[in-house]
Protein backbone atom coordinates (compact mmCIF):
# COMPACT_ATOMS: atom_id res chain seq x y z
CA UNK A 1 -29.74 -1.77 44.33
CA UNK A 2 -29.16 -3.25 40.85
CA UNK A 3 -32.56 -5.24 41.00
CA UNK A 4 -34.02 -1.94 42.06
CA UNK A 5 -32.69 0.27 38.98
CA UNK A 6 -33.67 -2.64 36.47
CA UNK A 7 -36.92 -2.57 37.80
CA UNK A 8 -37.86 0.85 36.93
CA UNK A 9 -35.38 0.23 33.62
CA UNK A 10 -38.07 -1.84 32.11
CA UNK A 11 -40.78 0.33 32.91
CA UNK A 12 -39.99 2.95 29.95
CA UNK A 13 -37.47 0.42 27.81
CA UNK A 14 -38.30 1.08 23.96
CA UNK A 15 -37.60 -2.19 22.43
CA UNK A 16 -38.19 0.00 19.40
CA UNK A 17 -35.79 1.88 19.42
CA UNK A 18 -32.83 -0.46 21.06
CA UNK A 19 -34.12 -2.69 17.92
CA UNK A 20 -33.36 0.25 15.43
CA UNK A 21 -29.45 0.91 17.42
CA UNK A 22 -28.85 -2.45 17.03
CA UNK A 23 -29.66 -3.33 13.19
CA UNK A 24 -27.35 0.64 12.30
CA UNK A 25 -24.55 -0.26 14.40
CA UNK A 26 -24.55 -3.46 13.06
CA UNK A 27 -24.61 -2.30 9.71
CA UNK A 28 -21.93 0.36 10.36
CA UNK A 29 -19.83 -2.02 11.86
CA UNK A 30 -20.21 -4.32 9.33
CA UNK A 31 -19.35 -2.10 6.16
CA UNK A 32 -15.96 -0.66 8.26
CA UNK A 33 -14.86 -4.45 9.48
CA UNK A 34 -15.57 -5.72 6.31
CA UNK A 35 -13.69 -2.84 4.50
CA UNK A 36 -10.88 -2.60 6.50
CA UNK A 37 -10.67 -6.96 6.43
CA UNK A 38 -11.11 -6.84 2.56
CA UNK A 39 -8.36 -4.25 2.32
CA UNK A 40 -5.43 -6.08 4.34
CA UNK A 41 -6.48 -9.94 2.48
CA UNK A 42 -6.12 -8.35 -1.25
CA UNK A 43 -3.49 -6.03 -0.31
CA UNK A 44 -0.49 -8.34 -0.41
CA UNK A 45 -1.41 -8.81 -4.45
CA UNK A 46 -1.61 -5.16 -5.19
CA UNK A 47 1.50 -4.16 -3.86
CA UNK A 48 3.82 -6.73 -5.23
CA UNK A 49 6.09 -5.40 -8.20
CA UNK A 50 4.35 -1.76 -9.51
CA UNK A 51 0.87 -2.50 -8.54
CA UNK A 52 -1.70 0.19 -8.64
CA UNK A 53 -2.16 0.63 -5.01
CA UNK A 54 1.40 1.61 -4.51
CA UNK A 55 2.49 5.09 -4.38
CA UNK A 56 1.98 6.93 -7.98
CA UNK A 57 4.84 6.86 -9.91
CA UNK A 58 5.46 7.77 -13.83
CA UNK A 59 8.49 7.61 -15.97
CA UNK A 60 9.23 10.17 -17.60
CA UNK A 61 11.43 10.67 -20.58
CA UNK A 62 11.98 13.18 -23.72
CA UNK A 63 9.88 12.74 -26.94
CA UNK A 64 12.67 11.07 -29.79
CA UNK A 65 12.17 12.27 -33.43
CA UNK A 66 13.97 12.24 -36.31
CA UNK A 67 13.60 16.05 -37.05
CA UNK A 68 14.88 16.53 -33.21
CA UNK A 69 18.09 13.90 -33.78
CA UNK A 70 18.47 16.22 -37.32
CA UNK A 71 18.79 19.21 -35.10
CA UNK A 72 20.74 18.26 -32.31
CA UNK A 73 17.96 18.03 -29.59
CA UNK A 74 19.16 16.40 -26.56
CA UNK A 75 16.89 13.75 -25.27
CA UNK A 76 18.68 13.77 -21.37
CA UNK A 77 17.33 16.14 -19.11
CA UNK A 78 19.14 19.21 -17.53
CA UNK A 79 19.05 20.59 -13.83
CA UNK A 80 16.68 22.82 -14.83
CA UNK A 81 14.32 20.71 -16.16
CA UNK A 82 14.44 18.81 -13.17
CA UNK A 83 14.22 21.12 -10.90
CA UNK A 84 11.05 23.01 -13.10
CA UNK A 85 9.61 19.07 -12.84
CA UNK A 86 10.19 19.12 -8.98
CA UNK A 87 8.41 22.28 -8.76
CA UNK A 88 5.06 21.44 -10.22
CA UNK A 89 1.71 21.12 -8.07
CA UNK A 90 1.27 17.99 -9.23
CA UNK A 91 5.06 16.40 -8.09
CA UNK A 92 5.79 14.69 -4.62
CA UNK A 93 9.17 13.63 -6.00
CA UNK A 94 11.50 13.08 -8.48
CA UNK A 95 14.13 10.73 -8.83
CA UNK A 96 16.73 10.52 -11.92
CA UNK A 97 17.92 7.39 -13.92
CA UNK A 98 22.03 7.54 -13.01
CA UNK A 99 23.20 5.91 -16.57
CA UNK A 100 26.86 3.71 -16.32
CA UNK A 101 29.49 5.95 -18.08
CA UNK A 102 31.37 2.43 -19.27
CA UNK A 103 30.89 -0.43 -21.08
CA UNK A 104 29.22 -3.49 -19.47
CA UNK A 105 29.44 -7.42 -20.29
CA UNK A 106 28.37 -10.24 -18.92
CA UNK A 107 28.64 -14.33 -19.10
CA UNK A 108 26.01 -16.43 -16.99
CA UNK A 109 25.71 -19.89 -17.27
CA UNK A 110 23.36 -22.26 -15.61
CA UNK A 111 24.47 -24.84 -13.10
CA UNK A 112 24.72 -28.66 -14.74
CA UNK A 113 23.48 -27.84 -18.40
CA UNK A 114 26.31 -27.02 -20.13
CA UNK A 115 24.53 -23.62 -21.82
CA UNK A 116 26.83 -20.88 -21.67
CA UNK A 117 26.13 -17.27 -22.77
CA UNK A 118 27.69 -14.09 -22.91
CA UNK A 119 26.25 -10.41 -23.85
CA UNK A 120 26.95 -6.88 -23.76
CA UNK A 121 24.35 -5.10 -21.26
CA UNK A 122 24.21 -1.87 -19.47
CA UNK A 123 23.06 -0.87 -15.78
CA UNK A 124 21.22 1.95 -14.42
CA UNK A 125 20.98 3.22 -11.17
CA UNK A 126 17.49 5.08 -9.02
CA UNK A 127 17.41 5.85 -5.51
CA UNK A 128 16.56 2.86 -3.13
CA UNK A 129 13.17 4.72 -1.95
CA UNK A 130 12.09 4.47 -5.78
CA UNK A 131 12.87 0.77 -5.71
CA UNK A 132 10.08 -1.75 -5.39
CA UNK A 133 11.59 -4.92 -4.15
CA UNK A 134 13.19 -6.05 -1.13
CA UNK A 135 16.81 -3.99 -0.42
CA UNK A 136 17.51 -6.23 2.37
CA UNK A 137 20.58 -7.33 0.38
CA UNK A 138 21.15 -3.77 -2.10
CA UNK A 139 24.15 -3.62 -1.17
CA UNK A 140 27.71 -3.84 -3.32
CA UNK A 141 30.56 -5.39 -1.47
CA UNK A 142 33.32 -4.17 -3.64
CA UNK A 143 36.35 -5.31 -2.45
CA UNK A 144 34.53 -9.51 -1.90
CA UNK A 145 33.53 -8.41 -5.52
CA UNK A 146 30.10 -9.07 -4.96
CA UNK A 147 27.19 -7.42 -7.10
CA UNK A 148 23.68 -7.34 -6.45
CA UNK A 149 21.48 -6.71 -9.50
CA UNK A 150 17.70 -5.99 -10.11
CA UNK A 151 16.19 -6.79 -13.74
CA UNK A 152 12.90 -6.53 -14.87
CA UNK A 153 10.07 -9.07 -14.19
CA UNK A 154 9.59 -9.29 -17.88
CA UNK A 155 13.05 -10.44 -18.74
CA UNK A 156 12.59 -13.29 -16.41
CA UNK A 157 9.18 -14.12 -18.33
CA UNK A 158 10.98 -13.63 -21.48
CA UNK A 159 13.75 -16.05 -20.61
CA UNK A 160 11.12 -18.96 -19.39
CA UNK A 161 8.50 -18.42 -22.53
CA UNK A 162 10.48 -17.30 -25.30
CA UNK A 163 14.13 -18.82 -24.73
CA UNK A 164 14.01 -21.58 -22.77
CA UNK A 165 10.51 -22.92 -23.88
CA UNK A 166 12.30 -22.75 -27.92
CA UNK A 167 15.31 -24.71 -26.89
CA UNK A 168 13.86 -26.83 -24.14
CA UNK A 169 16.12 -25.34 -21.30
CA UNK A 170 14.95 -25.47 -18.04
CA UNK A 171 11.91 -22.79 -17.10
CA UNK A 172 13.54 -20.67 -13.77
CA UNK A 173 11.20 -19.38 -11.24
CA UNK A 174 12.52 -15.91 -9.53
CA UNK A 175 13.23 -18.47 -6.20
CA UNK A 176 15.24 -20.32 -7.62
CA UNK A 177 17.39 -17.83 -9.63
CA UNK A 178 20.38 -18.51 -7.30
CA UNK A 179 21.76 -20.80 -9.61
CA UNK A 180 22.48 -18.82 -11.82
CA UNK A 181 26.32 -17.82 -12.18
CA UNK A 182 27.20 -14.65 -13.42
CA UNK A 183 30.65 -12.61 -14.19
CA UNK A 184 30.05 -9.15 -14.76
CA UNK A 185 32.88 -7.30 -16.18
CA UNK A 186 33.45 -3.19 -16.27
CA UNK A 187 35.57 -1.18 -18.60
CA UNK A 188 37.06 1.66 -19.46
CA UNK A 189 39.66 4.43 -18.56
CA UNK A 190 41.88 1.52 -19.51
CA UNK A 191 40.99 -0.54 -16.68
CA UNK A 192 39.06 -3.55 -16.30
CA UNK A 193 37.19 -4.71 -13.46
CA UNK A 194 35.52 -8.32 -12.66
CA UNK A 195 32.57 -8.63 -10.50
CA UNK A 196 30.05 -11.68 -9.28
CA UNK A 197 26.50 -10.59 -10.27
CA UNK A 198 23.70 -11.90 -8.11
CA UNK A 199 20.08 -11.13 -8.68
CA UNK A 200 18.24 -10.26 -5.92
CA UNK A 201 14.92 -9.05 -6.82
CA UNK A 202 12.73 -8.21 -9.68
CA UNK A 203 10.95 -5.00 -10.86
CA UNK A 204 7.88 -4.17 -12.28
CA UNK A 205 7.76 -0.66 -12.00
CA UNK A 206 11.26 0.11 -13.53
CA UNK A 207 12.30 -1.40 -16.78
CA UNK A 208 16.34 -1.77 -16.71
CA UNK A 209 18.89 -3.44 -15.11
CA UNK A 210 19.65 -2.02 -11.91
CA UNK A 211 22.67 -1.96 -9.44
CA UNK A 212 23.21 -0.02 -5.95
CA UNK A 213 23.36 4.09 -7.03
CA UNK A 214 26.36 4.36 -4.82
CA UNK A 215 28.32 1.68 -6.57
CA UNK A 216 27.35 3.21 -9.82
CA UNK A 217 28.34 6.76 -8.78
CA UNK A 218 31.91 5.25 -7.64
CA UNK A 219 32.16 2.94 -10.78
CA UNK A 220 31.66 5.85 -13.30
CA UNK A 221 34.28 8.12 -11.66
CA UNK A 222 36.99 5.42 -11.36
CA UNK A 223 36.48 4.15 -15.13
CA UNK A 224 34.69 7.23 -17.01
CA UNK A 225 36.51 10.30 -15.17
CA UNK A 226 35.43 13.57 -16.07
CA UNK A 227 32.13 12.73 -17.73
CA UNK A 228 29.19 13.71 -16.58
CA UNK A 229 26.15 11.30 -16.04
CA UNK A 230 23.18 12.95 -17.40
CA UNK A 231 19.73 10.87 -16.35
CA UNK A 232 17.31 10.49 -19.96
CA UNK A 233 14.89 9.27 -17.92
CA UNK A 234 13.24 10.42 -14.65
CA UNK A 235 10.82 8.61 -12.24
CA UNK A 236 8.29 11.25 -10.83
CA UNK A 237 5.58 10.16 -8.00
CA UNK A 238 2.62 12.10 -8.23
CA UNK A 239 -0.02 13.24 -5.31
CA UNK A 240 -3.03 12.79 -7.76
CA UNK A 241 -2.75 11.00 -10.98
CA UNK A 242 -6.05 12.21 -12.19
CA UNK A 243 -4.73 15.70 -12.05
CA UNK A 244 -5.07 17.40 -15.57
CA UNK A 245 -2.03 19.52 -15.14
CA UNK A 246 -0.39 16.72 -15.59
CA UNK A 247 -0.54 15.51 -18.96
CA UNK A 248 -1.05 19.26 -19.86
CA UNK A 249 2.59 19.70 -18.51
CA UNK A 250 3.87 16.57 -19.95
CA UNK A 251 2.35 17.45 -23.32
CA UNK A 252 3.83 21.41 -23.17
CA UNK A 253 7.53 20.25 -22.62
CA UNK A 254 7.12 16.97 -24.92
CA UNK A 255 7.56 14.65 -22.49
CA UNK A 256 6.23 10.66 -22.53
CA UNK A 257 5.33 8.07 -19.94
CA UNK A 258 6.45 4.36 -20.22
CA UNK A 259 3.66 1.82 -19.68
CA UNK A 260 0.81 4.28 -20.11
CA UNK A 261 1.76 5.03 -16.46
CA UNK A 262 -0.90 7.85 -16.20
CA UNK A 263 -3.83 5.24 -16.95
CA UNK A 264 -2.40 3.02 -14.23
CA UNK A 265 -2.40 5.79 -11.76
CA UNK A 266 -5.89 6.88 -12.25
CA UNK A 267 -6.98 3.12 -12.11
CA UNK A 268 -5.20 2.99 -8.33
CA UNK A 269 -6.60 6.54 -7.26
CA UNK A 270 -10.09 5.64 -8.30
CA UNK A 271 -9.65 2.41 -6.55
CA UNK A 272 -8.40 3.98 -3.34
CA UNK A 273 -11.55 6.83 -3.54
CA UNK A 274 -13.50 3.82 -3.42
CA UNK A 275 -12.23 2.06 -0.89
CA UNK A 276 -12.09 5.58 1.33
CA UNK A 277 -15.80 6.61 0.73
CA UNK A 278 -16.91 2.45 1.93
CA UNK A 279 -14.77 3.44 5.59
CA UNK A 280 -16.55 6.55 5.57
CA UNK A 281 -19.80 5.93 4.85
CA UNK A 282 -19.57 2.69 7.55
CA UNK A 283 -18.22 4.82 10.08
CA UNK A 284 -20.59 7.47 9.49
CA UNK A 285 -23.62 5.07 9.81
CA UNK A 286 -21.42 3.78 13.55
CA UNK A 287 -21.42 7.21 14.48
CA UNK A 288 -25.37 7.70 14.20
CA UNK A 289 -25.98 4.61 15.95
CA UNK A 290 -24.16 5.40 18.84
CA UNK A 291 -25.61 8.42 18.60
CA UNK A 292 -29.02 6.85 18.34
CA UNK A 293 -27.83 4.72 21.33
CA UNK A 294 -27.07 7.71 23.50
CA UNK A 295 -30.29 9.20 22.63
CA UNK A 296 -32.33 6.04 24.14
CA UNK A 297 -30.11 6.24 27.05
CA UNK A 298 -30.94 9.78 27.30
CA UNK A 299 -34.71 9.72 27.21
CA UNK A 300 -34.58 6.26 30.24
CA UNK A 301 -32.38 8.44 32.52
CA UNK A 302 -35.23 11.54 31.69
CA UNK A 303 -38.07 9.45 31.79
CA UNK A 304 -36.48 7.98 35.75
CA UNK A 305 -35.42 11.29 36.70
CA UNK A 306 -37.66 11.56 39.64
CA UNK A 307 -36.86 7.83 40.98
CA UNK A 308 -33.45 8.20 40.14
CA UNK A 309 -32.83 11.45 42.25
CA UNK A 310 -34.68 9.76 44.86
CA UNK A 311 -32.00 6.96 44.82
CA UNK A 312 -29.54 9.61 45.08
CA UNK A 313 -30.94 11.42 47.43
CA UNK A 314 -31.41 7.86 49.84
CA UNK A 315 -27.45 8.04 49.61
CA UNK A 316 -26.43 5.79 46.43
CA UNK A 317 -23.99 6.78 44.85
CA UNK A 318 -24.20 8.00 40.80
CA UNK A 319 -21.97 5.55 39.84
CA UNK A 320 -24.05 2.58 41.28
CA UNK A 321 -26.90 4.62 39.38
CA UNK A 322 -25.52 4.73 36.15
CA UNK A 323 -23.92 0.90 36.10
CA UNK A 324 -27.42 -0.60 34.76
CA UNK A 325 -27.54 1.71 31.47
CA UNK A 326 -23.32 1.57 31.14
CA UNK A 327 -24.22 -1.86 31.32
CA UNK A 328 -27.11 -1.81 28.96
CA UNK A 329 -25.06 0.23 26.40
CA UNK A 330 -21.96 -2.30 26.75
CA UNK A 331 -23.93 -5.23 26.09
CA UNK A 332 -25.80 -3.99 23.00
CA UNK A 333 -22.82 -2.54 21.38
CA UNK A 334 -20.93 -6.35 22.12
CA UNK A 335 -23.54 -8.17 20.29
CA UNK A 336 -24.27 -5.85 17.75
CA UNK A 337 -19.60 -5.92 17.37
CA UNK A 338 -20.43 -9.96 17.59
CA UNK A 339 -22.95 -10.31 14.78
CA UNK A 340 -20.75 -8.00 12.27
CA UNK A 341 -17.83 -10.17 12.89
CA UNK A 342 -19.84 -13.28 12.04
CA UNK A 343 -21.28 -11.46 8.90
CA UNK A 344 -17.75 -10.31 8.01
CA UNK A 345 -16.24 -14.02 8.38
CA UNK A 346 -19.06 -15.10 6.01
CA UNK A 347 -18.66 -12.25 3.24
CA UNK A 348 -14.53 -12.98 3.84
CA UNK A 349 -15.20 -16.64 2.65
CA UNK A 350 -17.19 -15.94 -0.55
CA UNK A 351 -15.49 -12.75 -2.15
CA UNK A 352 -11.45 -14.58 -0.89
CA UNK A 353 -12.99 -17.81 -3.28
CA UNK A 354 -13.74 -15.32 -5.73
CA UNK A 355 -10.30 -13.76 -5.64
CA UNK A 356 -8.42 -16.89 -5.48
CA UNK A 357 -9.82 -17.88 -8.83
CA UNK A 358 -7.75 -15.02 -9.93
CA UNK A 359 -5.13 -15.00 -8.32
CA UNK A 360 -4.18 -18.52 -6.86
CA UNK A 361 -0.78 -17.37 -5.26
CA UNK A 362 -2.29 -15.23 -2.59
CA UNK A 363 -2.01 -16.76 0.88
CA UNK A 364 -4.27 -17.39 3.63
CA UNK A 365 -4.33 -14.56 6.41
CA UNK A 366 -5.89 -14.20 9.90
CA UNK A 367 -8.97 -11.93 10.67
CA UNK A 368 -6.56 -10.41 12.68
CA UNK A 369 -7.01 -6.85 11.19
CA UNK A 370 -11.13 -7.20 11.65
CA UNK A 371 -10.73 -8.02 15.28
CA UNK A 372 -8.35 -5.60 16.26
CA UNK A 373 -10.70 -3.31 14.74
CA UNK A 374 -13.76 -4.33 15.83
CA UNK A 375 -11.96 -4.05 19.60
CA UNK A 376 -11.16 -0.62 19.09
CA UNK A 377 -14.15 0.49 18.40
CA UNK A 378 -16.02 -1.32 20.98
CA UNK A 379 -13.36 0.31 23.57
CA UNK A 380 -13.92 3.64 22.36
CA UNK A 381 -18.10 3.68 22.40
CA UNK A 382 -17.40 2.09 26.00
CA UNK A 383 -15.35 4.70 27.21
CA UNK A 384 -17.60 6.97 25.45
CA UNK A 385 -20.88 5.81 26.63
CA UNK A 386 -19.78 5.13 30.34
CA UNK A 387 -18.71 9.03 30.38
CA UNK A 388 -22.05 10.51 29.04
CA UNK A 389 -24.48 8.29 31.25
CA UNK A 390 -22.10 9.29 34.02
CA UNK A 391 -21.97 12.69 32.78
CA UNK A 392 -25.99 12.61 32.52
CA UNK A 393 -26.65 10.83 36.04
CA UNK A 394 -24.63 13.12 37.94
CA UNK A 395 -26.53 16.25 36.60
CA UNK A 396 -29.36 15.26 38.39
């Protein structure tokens, strides 16, 4: 039977035309394997600290001036300023900068050098869904007395290229900031209270020393009762970055961003618009081909009707019938999946050299993501293209 249906098969077979579905769905396939591949290798360096491909956040905080300090204007922001900042087209979010109400010191010292300090600081607190390091250790344990603090990448760089490189201390990388020792002590309301301070992260995106919000909230009623914690700065994620209402607004109420955060954002949008039009143009192209693909299919079945009904008609069955093309349209769509991996594996190896040069941390990661991919879409054009033959043959 199978002999017998590939015989008449090659009768009308437009090499043609099987020629042109193979070279566009191998193309298509290529471009969304290859975008999709690129994508999960570099995305491990754009989303450490406050990278650009992160959510789009801006920091927000109240234009200072002498005339203003002259007059009285405050430079914290009120509930209704918040809540007008919430409001905006523009806003997904909006999370305030909980200021400690009491005065914070601290002595560290590092483990067998004999160097000592001591300072004065202050600690901040943000939600933990604005945080951008790992919280699987934000937590305060009170009564052990054990603090976990977050401080800003550059203080770290600060400390290894400005302080320690000028009195030939030891350089600290962020692993190996566990030996650090560190009292921290709170006052006020007449009370003083002594905690160990452990880092456990650092921050790009947010520029202060952070502790849990709930162990802020608690500290500042026990030792600064009665006062209220007004935030002076606010950390606002944005849908679009590019959105002109935005500086318009910010401009309006007098408002600044730290870090030129608007530039950054526009930088990650464009980035991501790029990387979204690549899927969709490759997809697009995988659509036509199957489309294409369908169409030859088409045009055999039309072109055998006759023979093909008198097959039916002898008492085969239209699934034996249609097995030769499902079989046809299997196989092509496997090679032409094959050959875009191999092309994929070979673009992977020159643009990841490429990348390494810049940044030599990132690690080596599995094709994983391109294969999975590539499997899913030769499951669905399967599915797809055993239906519609089926579908066709049976109309007969």
């Amino acid at each position: 039977m199978n002999k017998l249906v590939w015989k008449l098969l090659r009768q009308h077979i437009s090499p043609g035309q099987l020629t042109g579905f193979f070279f566009a769905n191998l193309l298509g396939m290529a471009i969304v394997l290859l975008g999709i591949q690129a994508y999960c290798d570099i995305h491990p360096v754009f989303t450490r600290g406050d990278s650009f491909l992160k959510k789009d956040y801006l920091i927000a905080t109240k234009e200072v001036s002498t005339l203003g300090n002259l007059l009285g204007n405050s430079t914290t922001f009120s509930t209704d300023e918040i809540s007008d900042l919430q409001k905006q087209a523009f806003t997904q979010k909006v999370g305030c900068f909980t200021p400690a109400l009491f005065d914070v010191s601290a002595s560290m010292g590092l483990e067998n050098t004999g160097i000592h300090l001591s300072t004065e600081m202050f600690f901040e607190a943000v939600p933990d869904e604005f945080i951008d390091t790992d919280l699987s250790q934000w937590h305060a344990d009170e009564a052990g007395g054990d603090l976990p603090i977050i401080i800003p990448r550059n203080y770290l760089n600060l400390y290894n290229f400005g302080f320690a490189q000028s009195r030939g201390l030891p350089k600290l990388s962020e692993g190996l900031t566990g030996i650090l020792r560190m009292n921290v002590t709170l006052r006020g309301n007449g009370r003083s209270e002594t905690y160990r301070g452990h880092i456990v992260g650092f921050s790009n995106r947010l520029n202060t020393i952070l502790v849990p919000q709930a162990f802020l909230e608690a500290a500042n009623r026990r030792l600064a009762p009665g006062s209220q914690a007004h935030p002076s700065r606010l950390i606002v994620e944005v849908k679009n970055p590019t959105d002109s209402r935005i500086a318009t607004y910010f401009e309006q109420h007098h408002y600044q961003t730290e870090s030129n955060g608007l530039d950054d954002g526009k930088a990650g949008y464009f980035l991501r618009l790029l990387t979204g039009i690549v899927l969709a143009v490759g997809t697009v192209i995988c659509l036509l081909s199957f489309y294409l693909l369908s169409l030859s299919i088409f045009l055999l079945v039309q072109k055998n009707a006759s023979k093909l009904e008198n097959l039916l008609l002898l008492g085969y069955s239209p699934s034996q019938v249609a097995l030769p093309y499902q079989l046809l349209a299997a196989g092509l769509n496997a090679v032409s999946l094959l050959a875009a991996i191999g092309c994929v594996a070979g673009l992977r190896t020159v643009y990841m050299d490429s990348v390494r040069l810049i940044f030599p941390q990132l690690e080596n990661s599995a094709m994983l993501p391109c294969l999975l991919t590539g499997a899913l879409l030769f499951v669905l054009t399967a599915v797809l293209d055993t239906w519609l033959i089926r579908r066709k043959v049976r109309r007969l």
